[in-house]
ModelCIF file with pLDDT and N, C-alpha, C, O atoms, coordinates in Angstrom:
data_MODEL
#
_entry.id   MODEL 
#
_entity.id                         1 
_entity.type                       polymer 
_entity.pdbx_number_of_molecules   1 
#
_entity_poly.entity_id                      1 
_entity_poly.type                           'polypeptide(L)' 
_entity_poly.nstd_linkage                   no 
_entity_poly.nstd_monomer                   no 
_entity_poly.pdbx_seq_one_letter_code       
;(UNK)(UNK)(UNK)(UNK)(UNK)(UNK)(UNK)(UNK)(UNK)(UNK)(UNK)(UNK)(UNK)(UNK)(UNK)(UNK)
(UNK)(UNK)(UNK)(UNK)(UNK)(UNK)(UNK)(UNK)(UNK)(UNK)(UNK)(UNK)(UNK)(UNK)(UNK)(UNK)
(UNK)(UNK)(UNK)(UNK)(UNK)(UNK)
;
_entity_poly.pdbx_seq_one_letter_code_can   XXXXXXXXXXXXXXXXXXXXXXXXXXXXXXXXXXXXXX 
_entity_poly.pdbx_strand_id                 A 
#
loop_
_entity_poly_seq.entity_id 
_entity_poly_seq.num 
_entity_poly_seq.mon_id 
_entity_poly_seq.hetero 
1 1  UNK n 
1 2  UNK n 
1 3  UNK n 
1 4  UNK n 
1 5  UNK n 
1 6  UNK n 
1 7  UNK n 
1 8  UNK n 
1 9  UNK n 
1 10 UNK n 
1 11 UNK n 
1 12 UNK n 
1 13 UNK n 
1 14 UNK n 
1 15 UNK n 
1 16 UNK n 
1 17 UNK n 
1 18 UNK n 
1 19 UNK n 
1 20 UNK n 
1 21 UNK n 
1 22 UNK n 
1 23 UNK n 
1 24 UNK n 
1 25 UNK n 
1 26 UNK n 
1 27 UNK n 
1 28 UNK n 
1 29 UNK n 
1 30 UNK n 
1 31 UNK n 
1 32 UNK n 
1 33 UNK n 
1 34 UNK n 
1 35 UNK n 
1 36 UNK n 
1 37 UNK n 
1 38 UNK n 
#
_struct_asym.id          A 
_struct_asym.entity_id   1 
#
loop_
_ma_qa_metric.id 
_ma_qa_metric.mode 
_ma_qa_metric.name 
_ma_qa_metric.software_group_id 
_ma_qa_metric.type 
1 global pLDDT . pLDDT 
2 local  pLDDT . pLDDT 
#
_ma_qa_metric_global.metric_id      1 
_ma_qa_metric_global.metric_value   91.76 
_ma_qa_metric_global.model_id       1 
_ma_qa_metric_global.ordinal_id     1 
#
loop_
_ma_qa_metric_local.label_asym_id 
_ma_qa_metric_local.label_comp_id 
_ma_qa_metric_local.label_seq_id 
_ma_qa_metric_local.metric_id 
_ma_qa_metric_local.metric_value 
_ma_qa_metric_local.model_id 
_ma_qa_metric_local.ordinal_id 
A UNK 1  2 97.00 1 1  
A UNK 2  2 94.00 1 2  
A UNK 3  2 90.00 1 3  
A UNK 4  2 85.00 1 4  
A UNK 5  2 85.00 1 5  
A UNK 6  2 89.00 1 6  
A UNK 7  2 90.00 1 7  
A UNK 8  2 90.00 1 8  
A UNK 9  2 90.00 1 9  
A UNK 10 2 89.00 1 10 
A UNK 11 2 86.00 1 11 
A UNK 12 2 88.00 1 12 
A UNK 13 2 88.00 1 13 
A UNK 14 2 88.00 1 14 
A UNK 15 2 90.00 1 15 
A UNK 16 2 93.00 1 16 
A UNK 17 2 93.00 1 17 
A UNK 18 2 94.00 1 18 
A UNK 19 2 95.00 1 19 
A UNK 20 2 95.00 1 20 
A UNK 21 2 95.00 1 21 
A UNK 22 2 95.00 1 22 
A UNK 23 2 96.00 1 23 
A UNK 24 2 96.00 1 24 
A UNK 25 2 95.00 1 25 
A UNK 26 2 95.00 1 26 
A UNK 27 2 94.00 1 27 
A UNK 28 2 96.00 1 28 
A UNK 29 2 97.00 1 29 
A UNK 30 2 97.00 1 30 
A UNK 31 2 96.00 1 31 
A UNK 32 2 94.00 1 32 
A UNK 33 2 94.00 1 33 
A UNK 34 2 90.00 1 34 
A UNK 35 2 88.00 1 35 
A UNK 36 2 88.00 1 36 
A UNK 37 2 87.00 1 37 
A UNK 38 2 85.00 1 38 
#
loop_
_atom_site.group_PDB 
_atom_site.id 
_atom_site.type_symbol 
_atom_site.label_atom_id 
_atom_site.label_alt_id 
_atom_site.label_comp_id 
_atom_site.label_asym_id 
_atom_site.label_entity_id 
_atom_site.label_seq_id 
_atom_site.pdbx_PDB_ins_code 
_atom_site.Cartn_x 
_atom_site.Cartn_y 
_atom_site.Cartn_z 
_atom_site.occupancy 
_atom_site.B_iso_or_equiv 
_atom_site.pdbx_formal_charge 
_atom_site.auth_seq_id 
_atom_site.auth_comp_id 
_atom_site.auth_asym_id 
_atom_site.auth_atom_id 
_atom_site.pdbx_PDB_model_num 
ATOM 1   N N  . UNK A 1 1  ? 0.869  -1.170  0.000   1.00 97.00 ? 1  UNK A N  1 
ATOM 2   C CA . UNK A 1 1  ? 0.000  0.000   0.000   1.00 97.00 ? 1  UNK A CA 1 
ATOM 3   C C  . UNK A 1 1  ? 0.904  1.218   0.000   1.00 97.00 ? 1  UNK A C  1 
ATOM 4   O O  . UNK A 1 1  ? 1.751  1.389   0.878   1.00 97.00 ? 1  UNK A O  1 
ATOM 5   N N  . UNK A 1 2  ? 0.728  1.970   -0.895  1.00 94.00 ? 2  UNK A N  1 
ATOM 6   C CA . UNK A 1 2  ? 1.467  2.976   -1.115  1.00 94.00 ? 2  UNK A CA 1 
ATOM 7   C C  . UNK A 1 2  ? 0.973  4.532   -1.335  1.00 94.00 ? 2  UNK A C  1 
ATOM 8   O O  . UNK A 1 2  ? -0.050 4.624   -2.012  1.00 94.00 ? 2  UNK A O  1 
ATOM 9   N N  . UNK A 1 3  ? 1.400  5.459   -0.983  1.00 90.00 ? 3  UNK A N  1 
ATOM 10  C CA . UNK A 1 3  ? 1.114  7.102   -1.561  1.00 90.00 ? 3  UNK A CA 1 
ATOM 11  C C  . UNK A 1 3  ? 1.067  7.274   -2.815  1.00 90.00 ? 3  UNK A C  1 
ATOM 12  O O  . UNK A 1 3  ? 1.904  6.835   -3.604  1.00 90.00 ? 3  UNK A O  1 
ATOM 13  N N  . UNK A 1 4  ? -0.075 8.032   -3.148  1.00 85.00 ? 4  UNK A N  1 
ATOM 14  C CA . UNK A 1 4  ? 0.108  8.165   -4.949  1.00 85.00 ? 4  UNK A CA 1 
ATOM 15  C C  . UNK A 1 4  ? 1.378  8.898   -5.199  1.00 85.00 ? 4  UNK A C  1 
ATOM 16  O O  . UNK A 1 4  ? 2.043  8.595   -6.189  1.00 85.00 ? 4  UNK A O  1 
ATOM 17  N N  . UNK A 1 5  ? 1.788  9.868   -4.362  1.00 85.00 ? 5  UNK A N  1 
ATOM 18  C CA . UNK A 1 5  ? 3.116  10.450  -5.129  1.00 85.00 ? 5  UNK A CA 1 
ATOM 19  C C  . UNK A 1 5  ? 4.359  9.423   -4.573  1.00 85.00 ? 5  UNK A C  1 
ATOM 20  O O  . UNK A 1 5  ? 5.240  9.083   -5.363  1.00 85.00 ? 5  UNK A O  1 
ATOM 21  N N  . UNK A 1 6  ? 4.367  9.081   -3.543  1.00 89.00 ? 6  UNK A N  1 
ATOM 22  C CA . UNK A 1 6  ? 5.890  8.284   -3.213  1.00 89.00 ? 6  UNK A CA 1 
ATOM 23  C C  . UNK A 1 6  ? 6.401  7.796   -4.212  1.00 89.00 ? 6  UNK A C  1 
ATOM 24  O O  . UNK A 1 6  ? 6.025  7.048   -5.115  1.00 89.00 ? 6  UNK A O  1 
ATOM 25  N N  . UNK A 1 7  ? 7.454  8.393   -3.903  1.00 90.00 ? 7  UNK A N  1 
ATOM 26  C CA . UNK A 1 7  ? 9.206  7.737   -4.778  1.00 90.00 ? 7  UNK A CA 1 
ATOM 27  C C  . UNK A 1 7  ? 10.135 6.891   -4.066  1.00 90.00 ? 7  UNK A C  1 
ATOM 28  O O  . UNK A 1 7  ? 10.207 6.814   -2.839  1.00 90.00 ? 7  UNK A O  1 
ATOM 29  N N  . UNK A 1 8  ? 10.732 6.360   -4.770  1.00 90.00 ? 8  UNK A N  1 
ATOM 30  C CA . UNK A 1 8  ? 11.743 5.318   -4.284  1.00 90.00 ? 8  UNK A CA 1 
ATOM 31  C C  . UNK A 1 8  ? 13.035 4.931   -4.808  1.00 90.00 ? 8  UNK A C  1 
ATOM 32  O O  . UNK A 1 8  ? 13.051 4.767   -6.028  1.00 90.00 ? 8  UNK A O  1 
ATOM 33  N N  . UNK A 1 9  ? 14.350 4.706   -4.060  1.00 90.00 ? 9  UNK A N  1 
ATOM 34  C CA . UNK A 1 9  ? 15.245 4.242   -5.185  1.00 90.00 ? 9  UNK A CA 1 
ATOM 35  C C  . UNK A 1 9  ? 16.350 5.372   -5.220  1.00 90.00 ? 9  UNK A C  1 
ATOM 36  O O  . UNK A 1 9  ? 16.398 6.388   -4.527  1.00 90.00 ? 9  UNK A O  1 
ATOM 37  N N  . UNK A 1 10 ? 17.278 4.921   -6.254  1.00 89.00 ? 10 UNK A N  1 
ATOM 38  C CA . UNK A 1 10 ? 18.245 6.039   -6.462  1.00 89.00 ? 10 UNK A CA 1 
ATOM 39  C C  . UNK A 1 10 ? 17.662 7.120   -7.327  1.00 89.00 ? 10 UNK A C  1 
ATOM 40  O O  . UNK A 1 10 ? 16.678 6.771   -7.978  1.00 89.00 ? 10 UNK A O  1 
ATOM 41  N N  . UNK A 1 11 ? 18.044 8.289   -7.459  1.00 86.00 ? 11 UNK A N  1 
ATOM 42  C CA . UNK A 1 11 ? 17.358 9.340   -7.538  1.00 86.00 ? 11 UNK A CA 1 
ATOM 43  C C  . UNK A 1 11 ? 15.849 9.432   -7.749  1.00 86.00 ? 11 UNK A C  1 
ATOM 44  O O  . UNK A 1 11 ? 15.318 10.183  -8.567  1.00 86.00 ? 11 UNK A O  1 
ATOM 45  N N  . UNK A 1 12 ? 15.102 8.448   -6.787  1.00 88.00 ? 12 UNK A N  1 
ATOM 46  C CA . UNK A 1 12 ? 13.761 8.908   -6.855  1.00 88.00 ? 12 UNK A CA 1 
ATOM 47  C C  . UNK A 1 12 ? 13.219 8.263   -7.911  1.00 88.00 ? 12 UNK A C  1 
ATOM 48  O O  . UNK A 1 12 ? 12.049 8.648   -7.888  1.00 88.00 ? 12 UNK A O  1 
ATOM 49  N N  . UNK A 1 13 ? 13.345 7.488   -8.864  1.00 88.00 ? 13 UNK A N  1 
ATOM 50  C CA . UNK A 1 13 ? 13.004 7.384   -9.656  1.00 88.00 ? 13 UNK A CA 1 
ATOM 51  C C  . UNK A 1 13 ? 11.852 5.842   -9.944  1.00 88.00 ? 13 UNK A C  1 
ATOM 52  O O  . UNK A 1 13 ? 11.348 5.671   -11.054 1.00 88.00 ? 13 UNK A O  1 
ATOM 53  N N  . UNK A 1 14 ? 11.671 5.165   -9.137  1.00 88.00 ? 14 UNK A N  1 
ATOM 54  C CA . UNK A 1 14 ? 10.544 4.248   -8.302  1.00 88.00 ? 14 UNK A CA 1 
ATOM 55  C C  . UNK A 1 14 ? 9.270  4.861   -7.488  1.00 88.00 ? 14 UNK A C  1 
ATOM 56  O O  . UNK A 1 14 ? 9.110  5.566   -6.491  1.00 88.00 ? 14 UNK A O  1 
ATOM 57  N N  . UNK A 1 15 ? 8.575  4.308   -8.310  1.00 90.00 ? 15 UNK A N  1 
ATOM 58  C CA . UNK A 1 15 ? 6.988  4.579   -8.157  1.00 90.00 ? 15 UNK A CA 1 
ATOM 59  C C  . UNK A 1 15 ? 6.158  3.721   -7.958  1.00 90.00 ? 15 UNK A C  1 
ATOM 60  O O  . UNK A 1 15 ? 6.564  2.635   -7.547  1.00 90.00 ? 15 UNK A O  1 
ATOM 61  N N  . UNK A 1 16 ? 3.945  4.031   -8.306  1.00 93.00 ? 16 UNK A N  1 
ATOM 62  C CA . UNK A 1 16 ? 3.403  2.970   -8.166  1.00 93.00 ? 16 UNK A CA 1 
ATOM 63  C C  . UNK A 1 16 ? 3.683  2.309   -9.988  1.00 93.00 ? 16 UNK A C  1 
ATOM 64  O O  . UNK A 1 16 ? 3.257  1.177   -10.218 1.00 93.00 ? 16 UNK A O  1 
ATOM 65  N N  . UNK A 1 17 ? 4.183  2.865   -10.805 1.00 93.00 ? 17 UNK A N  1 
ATOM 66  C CA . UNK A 1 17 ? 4.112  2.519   -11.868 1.00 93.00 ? 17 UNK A CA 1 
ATOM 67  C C  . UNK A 1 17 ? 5.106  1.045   -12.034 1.00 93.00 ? 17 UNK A C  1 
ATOM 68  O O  . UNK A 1 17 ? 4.816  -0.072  -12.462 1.00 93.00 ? 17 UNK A O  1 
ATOM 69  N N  . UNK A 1 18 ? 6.257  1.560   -11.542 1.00 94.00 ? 18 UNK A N  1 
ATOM 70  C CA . UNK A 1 18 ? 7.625  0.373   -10.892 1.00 94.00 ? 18 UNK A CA 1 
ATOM 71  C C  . UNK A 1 18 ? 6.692  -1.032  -10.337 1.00 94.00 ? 18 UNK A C  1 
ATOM 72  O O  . UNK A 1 18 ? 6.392  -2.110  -10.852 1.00 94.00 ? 18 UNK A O  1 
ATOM 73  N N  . UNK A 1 19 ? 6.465  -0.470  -9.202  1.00 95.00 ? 19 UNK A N  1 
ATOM 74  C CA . UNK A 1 19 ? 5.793  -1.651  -8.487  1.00 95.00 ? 19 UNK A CA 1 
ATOM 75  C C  . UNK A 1 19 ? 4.786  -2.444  -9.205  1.00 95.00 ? 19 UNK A C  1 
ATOM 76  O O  . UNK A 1 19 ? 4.789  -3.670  -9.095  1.00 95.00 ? 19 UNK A O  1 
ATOM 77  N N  . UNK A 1 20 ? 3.748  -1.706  -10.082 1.00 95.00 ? 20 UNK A N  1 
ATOM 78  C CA . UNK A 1 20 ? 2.958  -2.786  -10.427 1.00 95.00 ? 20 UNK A CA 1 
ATOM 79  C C  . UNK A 1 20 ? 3.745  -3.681  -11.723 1.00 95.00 ? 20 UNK A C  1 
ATOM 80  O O  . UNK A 1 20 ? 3.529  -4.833  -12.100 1.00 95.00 ? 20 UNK A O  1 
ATOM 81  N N  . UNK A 1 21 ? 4.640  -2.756  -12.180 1.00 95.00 ? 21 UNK A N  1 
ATOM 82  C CA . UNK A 1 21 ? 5.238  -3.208  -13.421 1.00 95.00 ? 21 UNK A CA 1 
ATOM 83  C C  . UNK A 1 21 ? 6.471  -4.729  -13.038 1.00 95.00 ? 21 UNK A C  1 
ATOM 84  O O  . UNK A 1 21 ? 7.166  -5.316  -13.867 1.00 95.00 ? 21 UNK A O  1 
ATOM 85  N N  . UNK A 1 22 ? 6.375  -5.003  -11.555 1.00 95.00 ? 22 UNK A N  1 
ATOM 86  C CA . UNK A 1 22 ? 7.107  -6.084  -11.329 1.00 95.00 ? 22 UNK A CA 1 
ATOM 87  C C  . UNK A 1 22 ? 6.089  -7.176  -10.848 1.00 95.00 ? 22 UNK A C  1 
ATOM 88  O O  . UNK A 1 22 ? 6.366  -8.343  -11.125 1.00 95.00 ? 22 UNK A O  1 
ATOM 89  N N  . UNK A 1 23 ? 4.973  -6.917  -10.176 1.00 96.00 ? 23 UNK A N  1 
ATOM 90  C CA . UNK A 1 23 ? 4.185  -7.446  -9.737  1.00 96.00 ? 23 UNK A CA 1 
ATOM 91  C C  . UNK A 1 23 ? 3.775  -8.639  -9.720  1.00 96.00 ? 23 UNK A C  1 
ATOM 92  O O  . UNK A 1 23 ? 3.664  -9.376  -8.741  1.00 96.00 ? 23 UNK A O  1 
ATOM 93  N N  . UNK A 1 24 ? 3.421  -8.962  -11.373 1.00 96.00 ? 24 UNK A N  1 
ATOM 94  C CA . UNK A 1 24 ? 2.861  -10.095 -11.988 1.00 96.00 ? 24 UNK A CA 1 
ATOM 95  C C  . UNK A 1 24 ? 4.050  -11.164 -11.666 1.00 96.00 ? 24 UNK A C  1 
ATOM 96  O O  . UNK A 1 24 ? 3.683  -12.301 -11.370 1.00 96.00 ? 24 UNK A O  1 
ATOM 97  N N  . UNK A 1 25 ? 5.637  -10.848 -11.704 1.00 95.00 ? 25 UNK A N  1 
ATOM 98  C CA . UNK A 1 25 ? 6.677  -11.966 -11.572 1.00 95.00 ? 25 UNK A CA 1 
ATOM 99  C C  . UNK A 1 25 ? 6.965  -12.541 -10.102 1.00 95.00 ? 25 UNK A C  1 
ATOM 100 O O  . UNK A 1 25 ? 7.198  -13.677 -9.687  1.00 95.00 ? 25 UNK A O  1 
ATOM 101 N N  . UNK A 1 26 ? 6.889  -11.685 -9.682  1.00 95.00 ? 26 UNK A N  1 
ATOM 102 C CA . UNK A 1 26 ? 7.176  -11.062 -7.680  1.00 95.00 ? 26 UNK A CA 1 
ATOM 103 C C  . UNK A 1 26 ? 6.334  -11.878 -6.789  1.00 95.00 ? 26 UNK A C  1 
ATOM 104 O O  . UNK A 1 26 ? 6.569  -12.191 -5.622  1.00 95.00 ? 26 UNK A O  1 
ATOM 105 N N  . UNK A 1 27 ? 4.749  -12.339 -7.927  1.00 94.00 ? 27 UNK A N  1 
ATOM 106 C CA . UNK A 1 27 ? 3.665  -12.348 -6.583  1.00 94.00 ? 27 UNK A CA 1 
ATOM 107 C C  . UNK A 1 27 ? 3.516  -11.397 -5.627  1.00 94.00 ? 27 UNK A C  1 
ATOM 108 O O  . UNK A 1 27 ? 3.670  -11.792 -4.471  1.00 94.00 ? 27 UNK A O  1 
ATOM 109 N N  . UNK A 1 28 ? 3.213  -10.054 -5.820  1.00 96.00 ? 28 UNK A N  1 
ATOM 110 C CA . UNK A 1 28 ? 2.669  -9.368  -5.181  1.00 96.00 ? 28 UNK A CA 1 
ATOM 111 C C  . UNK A 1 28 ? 1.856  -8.323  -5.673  1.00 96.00 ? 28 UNK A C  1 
ATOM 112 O O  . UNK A 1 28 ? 1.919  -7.897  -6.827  1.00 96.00 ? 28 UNK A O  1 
ATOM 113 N N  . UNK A 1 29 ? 0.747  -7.723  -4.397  1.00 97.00 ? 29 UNK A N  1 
ATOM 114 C CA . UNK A 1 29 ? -0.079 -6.848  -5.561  1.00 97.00 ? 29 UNK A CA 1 
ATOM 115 C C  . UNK A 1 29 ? 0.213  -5.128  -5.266  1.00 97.00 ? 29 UNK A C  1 
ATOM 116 O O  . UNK A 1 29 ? 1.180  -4.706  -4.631  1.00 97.00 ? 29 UNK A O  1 
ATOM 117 N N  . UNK A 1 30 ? -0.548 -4.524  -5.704  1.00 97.00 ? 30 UNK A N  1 
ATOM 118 C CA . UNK A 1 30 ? -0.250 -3.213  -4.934  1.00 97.00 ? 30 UNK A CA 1 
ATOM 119 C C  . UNK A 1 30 ? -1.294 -2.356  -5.269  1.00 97.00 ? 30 UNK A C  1 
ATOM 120 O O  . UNK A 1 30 ? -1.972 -2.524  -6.282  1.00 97.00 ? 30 UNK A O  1 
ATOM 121 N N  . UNK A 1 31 ? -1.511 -1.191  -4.256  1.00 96.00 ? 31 UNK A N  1 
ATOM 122 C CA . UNK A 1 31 ? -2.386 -0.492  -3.562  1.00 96.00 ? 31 UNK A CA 1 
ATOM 123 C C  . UNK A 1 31 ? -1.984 1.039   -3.168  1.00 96.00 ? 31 UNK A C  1 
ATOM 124 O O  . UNK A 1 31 ? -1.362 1.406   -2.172  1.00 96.00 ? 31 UNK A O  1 
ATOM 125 N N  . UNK A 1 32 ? -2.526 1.844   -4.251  1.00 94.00 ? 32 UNK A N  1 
ATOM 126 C CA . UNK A 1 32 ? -2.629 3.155   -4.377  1.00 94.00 ? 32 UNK A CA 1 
ATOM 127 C C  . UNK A 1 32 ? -3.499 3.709   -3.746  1.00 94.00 ? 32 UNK A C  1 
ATOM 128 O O  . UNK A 1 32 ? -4.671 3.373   -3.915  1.00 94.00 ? 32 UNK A O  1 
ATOM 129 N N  . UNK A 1 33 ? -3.129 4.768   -2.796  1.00 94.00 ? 33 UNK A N  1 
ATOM 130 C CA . UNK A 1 33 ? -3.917 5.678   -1.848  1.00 94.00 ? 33 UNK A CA 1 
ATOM 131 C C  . UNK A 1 33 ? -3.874 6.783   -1.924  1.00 94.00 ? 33 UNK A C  1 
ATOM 132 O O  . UNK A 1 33 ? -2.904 7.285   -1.357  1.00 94.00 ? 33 UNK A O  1 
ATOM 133 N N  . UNK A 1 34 ? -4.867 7.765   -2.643  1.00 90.00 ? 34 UNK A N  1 
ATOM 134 C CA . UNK A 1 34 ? -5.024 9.215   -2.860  1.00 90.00 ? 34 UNK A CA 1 
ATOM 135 C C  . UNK A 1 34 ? -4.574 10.078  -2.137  1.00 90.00 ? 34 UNK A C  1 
ATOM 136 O O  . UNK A 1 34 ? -4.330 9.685   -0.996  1.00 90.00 ? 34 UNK A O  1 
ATOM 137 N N  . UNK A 1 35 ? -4.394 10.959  -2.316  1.00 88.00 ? 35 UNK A N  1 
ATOM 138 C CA . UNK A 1 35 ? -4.567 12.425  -1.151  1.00 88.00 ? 35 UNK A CA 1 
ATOM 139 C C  . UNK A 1 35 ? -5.669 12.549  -0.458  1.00 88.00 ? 35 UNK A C  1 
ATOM 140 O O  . UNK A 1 35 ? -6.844 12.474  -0.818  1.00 88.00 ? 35 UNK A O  1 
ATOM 141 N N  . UNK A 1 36 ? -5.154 12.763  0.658   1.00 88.00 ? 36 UNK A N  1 
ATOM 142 C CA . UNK A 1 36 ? -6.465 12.978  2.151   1.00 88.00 ? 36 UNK A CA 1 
ATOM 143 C C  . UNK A 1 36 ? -6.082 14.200  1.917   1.00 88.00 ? 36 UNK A C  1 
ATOM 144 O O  . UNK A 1 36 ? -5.011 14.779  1.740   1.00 88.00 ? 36 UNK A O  1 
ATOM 145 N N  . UNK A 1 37 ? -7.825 14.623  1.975   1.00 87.00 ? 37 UNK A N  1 
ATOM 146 C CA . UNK A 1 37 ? -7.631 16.247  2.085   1.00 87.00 ? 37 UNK A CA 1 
ATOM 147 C C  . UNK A 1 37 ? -8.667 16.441  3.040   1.00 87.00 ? 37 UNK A C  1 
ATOM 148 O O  . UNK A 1 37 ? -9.615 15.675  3.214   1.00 87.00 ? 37 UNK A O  1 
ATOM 149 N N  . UNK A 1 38 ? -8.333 18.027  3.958   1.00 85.00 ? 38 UNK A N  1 
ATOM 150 C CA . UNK A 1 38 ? -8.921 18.616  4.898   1.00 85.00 ? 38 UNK A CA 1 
ATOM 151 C C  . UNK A 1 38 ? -8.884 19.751  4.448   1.00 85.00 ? 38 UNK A C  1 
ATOM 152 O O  . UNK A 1 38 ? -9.373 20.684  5.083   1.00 85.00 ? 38 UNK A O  1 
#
């Protein structure tokens, strides 16, 4: 479960795009969570 903006990695450059893009090999899933706003 992850932040829609979080980055990861050497210069930042790991996302939710990364993660799902390994997913299918990895067995694992993943889970995008919007901005909470007040």
């Amino acid at each position: 479960v992850i932040g829609y903006d979080h980055h990861f990695g050497k210069n930042r450059t790991g996302g939710i795009e990364e993660l799902e893009q390994y997913a299918p090999a990895y067995g694992y899933t993943v889970e995008a969570v919007g901005p909470q706003a007040l």
